[in-house]
C-alpha atoms as a PDB file:
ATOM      1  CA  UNK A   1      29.799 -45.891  35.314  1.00  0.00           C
ATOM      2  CA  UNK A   2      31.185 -43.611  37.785  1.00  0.00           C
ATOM      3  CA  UNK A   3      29.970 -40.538  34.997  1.00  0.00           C
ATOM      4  CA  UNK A   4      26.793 -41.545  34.554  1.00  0.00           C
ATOM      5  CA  UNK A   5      26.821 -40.960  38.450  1.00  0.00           C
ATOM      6  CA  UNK A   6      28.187 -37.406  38.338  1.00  0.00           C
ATOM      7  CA  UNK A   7      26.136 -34.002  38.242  1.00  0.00           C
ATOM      8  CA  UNK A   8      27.671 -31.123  36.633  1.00  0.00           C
ATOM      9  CA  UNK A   9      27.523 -29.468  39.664  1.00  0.00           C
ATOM     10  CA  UNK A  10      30.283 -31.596  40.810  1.00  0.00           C
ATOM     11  CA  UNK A  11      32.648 -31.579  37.831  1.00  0.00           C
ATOM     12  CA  UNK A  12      33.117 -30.395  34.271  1.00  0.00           C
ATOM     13  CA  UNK A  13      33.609 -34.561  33.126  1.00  0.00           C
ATOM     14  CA  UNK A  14      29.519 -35.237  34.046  1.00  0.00           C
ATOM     15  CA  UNK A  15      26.715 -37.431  32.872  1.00  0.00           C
ATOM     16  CA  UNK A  16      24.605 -35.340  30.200  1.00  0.00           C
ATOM     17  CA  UNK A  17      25.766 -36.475  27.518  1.00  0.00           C
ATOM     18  CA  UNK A  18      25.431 -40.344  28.863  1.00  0.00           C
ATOM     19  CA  UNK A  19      21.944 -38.785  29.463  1.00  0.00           C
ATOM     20  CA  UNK A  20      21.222 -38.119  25.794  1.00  0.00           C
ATOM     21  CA  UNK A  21      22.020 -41.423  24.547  1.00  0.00           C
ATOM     22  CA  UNK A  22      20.291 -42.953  27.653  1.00  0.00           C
ATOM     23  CA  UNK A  23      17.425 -41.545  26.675  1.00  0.00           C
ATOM     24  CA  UNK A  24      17.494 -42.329  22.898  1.00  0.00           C
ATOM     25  CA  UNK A  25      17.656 -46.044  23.992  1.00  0.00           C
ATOM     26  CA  UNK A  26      15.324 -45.951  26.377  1.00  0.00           C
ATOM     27  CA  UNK A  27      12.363 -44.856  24.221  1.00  0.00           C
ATOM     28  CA  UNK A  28      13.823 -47.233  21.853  1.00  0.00           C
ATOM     29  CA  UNK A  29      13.785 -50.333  24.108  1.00  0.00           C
ATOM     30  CA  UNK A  30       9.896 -49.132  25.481  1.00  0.00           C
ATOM     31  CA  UNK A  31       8.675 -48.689  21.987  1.00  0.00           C
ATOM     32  CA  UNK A  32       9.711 -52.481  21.051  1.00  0.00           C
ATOM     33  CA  UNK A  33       8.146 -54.016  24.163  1.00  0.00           C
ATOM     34  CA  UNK A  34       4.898 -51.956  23.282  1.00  0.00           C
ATOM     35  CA  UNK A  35       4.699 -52.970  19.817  1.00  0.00           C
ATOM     36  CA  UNK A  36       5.083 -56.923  20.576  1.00  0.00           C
ATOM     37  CA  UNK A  37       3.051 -56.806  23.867  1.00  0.00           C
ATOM     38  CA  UNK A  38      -0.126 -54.944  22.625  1.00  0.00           C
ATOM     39  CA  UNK A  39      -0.842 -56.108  19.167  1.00  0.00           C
ATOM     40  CA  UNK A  40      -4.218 -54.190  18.872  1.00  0.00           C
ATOM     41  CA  UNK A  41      -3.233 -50.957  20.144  1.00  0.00           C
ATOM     42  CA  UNK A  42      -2.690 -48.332  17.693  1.00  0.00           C
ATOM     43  CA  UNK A  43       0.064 -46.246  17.114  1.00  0.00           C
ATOM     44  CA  UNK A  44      -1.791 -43.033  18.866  1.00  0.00           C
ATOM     45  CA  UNK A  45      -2.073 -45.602  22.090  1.00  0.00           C
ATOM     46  CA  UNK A  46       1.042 -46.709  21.953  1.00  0.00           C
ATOM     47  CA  UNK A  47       2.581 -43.196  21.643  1.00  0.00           C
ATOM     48  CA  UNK A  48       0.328 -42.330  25.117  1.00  0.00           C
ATOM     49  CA  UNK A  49       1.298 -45.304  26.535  1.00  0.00           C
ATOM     50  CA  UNK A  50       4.972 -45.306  25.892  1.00  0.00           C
ATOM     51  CA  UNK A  51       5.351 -41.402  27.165  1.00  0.00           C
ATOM     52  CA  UNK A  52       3.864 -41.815  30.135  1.00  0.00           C
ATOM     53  CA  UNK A  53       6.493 -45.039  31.246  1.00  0.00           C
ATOM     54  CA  UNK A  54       9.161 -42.698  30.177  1.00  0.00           C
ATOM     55  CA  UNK A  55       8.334 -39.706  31.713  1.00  0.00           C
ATOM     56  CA  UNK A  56      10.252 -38.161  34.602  1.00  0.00           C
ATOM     57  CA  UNK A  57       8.131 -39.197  37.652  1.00  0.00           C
ATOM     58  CA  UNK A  58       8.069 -43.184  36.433  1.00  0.00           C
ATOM     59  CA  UNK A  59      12.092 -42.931  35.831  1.00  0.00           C
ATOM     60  CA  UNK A  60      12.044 -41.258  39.253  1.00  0.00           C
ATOM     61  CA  UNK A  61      10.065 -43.921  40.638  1.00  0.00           C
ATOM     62  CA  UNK A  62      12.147 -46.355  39.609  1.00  0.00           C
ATOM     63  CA  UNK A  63      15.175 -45.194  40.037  1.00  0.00           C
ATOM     64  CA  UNK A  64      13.705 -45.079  44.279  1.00  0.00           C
ATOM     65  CA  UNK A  65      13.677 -48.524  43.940  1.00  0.00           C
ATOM     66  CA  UNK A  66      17.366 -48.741  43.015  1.00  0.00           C
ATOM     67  CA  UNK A  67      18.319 -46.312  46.047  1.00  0.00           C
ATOM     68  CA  UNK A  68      20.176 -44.885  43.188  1.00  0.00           C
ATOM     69  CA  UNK A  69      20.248 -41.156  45.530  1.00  0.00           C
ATOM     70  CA  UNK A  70      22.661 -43.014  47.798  1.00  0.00           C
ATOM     71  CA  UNK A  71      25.527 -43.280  44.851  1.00  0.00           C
ATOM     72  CA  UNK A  72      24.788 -39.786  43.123  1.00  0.00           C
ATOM     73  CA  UNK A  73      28.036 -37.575  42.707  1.00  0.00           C
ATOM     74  CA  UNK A  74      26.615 -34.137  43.617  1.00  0.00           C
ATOM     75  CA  UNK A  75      28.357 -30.463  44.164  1.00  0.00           C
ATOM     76  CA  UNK A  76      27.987 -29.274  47.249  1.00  0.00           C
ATOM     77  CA  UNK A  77      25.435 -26.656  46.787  1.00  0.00           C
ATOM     78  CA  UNK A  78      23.536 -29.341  45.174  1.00  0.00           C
ATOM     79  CA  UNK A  79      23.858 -31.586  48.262  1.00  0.00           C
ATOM     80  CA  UNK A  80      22.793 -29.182  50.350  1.00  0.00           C
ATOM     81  CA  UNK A  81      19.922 -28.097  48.490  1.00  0.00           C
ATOM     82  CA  UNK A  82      18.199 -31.551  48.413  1.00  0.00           C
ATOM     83  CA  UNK A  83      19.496 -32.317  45.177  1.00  0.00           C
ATOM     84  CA  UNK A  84      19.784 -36.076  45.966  1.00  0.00           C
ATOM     85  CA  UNK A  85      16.195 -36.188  46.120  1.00  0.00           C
ATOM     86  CA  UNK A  86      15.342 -34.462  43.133  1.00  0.00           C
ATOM     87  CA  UNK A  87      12.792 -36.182  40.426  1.00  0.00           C
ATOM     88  CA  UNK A  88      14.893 -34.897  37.785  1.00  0.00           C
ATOM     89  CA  UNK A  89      18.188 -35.624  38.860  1.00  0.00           C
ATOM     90  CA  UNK A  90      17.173 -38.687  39.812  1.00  0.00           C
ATOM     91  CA  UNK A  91      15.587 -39.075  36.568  1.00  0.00           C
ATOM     92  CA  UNK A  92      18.595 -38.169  34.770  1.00  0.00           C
ATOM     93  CA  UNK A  93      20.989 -40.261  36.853  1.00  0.00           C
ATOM     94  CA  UNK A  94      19.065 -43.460  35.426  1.00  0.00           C
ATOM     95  CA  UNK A  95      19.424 -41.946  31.779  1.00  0.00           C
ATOM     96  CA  UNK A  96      22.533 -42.123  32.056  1.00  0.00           C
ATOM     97  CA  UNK A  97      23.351 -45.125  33.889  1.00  0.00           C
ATOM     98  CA  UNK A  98      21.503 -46.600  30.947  1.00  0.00           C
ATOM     99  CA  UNK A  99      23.315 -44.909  28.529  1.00  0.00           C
ATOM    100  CA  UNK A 100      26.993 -46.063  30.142  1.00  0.00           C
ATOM    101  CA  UNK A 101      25.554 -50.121  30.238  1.00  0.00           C
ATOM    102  CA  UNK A 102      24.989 -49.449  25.982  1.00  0.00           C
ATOM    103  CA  UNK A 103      28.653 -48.249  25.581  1.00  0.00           C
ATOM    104  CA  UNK A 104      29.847 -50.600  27.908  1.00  0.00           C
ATOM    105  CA  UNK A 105      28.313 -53.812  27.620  1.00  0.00           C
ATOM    106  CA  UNK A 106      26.547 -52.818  24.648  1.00  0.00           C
ATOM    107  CA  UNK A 107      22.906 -52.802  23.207  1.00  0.00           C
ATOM    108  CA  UNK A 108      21.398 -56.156  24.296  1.00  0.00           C
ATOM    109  CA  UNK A 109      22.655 -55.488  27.409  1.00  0.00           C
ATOM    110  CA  UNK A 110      21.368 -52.205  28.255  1.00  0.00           C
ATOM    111  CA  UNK A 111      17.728 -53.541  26.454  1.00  0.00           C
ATOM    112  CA  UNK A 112      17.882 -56.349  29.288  1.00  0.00           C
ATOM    113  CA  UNK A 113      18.270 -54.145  32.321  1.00  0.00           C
ATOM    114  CA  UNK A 114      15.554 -52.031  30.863  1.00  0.00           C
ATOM    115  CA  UNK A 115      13.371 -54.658  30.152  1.00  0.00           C
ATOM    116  CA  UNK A 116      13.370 -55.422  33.917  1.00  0.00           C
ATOM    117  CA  UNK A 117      12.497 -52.448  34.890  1.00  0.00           C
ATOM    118  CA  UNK A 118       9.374 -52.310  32.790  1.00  0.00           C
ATOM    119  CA  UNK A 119       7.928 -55.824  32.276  1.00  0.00           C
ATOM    120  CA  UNK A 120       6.593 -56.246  36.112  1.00  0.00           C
ATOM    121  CA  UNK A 121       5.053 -52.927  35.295  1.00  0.00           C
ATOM    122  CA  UNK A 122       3.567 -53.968  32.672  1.00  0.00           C
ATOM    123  CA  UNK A 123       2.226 -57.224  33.895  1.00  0.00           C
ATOM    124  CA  UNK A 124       0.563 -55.209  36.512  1.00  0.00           C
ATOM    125  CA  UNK A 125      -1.781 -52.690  35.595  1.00  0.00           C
ATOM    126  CA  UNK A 126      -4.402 -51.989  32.982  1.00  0.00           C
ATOM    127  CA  UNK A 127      -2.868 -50.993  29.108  1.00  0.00           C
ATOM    128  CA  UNK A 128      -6.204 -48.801  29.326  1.00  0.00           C
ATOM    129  CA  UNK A 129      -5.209 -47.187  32.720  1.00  0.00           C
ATOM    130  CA  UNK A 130      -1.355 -46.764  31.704  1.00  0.00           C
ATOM    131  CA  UNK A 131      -1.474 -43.534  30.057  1.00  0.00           C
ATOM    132  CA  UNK A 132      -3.894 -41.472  32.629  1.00  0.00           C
ATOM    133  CA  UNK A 133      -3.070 -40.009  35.814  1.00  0.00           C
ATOM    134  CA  UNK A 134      -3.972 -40.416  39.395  1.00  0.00           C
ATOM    135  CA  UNK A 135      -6.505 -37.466  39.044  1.00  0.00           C
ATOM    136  CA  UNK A 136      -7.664 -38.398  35.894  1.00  0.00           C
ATOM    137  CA  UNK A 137      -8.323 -42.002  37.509  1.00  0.00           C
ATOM    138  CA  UNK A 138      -9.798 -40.788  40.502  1.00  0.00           C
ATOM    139  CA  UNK A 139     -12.144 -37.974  38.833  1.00  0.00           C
ATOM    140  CA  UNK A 140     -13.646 -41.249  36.169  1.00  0.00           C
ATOM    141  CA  UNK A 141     -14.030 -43.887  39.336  1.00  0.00           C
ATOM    142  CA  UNK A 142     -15.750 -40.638  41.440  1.00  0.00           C
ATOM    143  CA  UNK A 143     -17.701 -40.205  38.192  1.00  0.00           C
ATOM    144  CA  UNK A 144     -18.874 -43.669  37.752  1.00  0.00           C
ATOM    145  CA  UNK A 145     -19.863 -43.777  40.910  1.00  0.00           C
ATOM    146  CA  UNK A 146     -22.356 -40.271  40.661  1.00  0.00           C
ATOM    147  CA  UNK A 147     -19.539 -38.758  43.564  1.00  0.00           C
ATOM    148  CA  UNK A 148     -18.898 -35.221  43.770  1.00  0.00           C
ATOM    149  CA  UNK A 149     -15.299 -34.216  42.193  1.00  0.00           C
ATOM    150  CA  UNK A 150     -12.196 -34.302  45.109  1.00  0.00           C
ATOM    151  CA  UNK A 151     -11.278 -30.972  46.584  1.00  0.00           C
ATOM    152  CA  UNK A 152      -7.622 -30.181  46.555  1.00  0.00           C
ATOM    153  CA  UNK A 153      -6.074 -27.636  48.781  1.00  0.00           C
ATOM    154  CA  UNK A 154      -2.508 -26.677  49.458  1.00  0.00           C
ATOM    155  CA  UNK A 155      -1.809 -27.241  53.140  1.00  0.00           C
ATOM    156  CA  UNK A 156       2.000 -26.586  53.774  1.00  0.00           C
ATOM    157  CA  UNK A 157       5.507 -25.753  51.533  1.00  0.00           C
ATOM    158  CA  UNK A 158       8.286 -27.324  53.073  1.00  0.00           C
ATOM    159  CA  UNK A 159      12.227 -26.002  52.255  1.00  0.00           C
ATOM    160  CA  UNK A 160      14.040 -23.381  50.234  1.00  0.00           C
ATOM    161  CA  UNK A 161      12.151 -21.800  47.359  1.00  0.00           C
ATOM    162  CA  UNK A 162      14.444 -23.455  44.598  1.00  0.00           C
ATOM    163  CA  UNK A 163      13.389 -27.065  45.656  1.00  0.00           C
ATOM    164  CA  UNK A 164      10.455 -26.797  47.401  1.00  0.00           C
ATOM    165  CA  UNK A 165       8.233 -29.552  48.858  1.00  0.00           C
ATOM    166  CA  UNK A 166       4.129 -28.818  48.569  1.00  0.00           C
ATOM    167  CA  UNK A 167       1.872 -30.857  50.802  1.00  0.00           C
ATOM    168  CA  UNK A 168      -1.628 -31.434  49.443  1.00  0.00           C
ATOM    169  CA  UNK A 169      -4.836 -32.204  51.071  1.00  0.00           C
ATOM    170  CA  UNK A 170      -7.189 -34.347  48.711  1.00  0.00           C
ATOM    171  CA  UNK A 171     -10.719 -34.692  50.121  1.00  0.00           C
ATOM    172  CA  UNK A 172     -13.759 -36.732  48.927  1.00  0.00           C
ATOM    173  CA  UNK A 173     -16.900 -35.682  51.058  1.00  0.00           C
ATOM    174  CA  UNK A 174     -19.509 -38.207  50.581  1.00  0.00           C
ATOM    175  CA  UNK A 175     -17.044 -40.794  51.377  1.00  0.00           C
ATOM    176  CA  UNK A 176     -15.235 -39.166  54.421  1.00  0.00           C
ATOM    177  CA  UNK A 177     -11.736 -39.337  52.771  1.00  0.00           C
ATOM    178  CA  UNK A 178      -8.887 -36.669  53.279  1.00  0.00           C
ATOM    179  CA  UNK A 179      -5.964 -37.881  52.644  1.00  0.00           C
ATOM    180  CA  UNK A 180      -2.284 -36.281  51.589  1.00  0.00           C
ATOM    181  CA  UNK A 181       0.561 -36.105  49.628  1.00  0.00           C
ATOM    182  CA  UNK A 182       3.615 -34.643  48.835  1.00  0.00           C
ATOM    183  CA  UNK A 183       5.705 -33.461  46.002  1.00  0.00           C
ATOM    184  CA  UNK A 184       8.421 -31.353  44.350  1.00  0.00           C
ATOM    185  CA  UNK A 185       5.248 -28.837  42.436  1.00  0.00           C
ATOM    186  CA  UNK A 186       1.514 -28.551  43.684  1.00  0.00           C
ATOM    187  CA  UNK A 187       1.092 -30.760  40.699  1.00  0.00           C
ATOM    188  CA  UNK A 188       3.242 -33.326  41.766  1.00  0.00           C
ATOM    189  CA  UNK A 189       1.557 -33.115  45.156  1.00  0.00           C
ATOM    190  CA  UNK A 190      -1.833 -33.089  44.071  1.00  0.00           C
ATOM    191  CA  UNK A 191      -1.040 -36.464  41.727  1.00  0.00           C
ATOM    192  CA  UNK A 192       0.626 -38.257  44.867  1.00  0.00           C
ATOM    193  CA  UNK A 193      -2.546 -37.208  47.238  1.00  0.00           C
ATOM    194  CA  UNK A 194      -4.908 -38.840  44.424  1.00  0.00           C
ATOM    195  CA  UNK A 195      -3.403 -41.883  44.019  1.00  0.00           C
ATOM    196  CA  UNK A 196      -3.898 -42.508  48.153  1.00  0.00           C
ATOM    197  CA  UNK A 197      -7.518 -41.308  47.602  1.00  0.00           C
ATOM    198  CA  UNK A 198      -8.302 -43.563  44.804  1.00  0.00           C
ATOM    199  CA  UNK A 199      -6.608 -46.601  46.922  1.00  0.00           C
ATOM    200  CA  UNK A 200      -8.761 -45.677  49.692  1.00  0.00           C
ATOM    201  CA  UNK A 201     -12.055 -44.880  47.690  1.00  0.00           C
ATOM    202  CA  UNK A 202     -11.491 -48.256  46.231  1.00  0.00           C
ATOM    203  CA  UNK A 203     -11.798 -50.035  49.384  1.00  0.00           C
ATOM    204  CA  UNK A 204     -14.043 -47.977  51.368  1.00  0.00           C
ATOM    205  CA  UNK A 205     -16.405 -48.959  48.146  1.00  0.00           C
ATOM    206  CA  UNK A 206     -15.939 -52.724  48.354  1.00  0.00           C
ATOM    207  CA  UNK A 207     -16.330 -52.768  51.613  1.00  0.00           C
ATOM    208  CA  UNK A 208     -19.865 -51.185  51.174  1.00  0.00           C
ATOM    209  CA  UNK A 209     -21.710 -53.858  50.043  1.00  0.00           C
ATOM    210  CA  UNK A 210     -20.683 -56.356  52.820  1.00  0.00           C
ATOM    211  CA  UNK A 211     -21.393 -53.842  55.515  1.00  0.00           C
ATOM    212  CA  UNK A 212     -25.165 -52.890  54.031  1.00  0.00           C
ATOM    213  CA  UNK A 213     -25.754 -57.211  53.961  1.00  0.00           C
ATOM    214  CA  UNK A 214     -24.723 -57.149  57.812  1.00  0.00           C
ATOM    215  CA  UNK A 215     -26.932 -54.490  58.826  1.00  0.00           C
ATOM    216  CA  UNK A 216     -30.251 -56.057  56.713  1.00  0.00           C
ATOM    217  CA  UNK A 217     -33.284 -56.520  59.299  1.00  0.00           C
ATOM    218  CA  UNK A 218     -32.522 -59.968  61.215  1.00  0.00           C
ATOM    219  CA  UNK A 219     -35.881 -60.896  58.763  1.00  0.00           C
ATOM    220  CA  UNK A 220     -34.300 -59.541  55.736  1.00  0.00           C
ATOM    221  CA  UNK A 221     -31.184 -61.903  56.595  1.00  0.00           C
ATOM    222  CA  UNK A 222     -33.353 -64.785  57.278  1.00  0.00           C
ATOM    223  CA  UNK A 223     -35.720 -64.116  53.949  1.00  0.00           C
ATOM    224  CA  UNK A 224     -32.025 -64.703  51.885  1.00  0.00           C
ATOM    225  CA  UNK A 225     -31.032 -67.710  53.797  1.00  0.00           C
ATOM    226  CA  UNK A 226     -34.688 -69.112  52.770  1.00  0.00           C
ATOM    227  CA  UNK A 227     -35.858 -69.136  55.914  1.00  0.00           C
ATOM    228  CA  UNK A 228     -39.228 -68.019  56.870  1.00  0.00           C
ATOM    229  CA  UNK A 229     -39.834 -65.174  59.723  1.00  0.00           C
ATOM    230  CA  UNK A 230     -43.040 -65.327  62.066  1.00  0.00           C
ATOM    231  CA  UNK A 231     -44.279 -62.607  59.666  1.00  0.00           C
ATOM    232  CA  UNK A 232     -44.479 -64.724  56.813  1.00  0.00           C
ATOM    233  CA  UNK A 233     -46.261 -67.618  57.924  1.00  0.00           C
ATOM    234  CA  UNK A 234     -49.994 -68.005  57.425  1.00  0.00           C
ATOM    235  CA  UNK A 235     -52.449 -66.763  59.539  1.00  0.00           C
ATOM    236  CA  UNK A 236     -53.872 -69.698  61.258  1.00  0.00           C
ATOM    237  CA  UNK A 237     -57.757 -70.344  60.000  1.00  0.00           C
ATOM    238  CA  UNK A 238     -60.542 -70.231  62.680  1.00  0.00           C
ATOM    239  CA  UNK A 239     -61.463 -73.689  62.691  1.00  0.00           C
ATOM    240  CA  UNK A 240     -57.529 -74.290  63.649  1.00  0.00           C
ATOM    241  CA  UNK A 241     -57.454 -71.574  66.199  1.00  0.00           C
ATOM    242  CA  UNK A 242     -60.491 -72.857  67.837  1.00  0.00           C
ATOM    243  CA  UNK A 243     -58.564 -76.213  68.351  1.00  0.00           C
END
């Protein structure tokens, strides 16, 4: 275990070969719990689907959740340089760590401990949402909604220029959003500031609807409610006004 926790940087015994097999059971494990789970999804889908749970920024995402930076075996160049928060070491840290359960505790093992990482996922989002990202997501609800397309703009880079940091400003005019994010590339950045700008569009646009029934005419409000307003009762005849 304590290999699948070491960087080359920080000895010649290190963790890319764990890595490799990691990987190989990985996409294994994923590929199984596609096929059973979404019987009617074809193989294209599943491909999509199964490529984006494996890719580097959901590994890095989950390997966050396990703090795993806090037990990484870096050089000290590396350490200095940020390494510890690195998608891709990060990434490749739970590779291996998967890849050292398989020789160690074996196959069922190492599908268990994967399977919990994934199945919550799983339960929780959309199989038709799964394989698109946070601007794709954002640019079809903007869309569906006949919103202009979110402006992106680089506002800051933060660190050295080997692991940089870029901090991106996502706005959406019409609705008054700007929001940002960070991340290791513009793209990165850009995919982190539209997932808050979705989140927020989301609720700024349910919220709509409520808001425009509060601020009805206090006759409009009473028409719904079924109750008549001076302006809809009849005019009194002549023979009753002369009463």
């Amino acid at each position: 275990m304590q290999q699948a926790l070491t960087h080359r940087s920080h000895s010649s015994v290190h963790n890319e070969r764990l890595e490799f097999l990691g990987d190989s059971i990985l996409n294994c494990v994923v590929a199984s719990i596609l096929y059973d789970r979404y019987l009617e999804i074809d193989e294209g889908d599943l491909s999509r689907l199964r490529a984006n749970l494996v890719k580097q920024q959901s590994l890095f995402e989950i390997a966050q959740k396990l703090e795993l930076s806090q037990f990484l075996r870096l050089g000290e160049g590396e350490l200095k340089s940020g390494g510890f928060r690195r998608p891709s070491i990060l990434a490749d840290t739970l590779e291996a760590l998967l890849g050292a359960i398989y020789l160690d505790s074996g196959f069922n093992a190492a599908r268990d401990v994967i399977r919990s990482f994934y199945i919550p996922i799983l339960d929780s989002v959309d199989p038709q949402t799964l394989g698109k990202d946070a601007k794709t997501l954002l640019q079809e609800f903007l869309q569906s909604k006949k919103i202009s397309l979110p402006q992106y703009n680089v506002i800051a880079t933060h660190g050295a220029a080997h692991s940089q940091e870029f901090e991106i400003e996502c706005l959406v005019p019409k609705l008054g959003i700007q929001v940002f994010g960070r991340g290791g590339s513009r793209r990165a950045g850009e995919q982190a500031a539209a997932k808050l700008a979705l989140e927020v569009a989301e609720e700024a646009l349910k919220k709509a609807p409520a808001a425009a029934r509060k601020s009805k005419p206090r006759a409009a409000q009473l028409k719904l409610a079924g109750i008549a307003t001076v302006q809809d009762q009849p005019a009194p005849s002549a023979k009753a006004a002369n009463k």
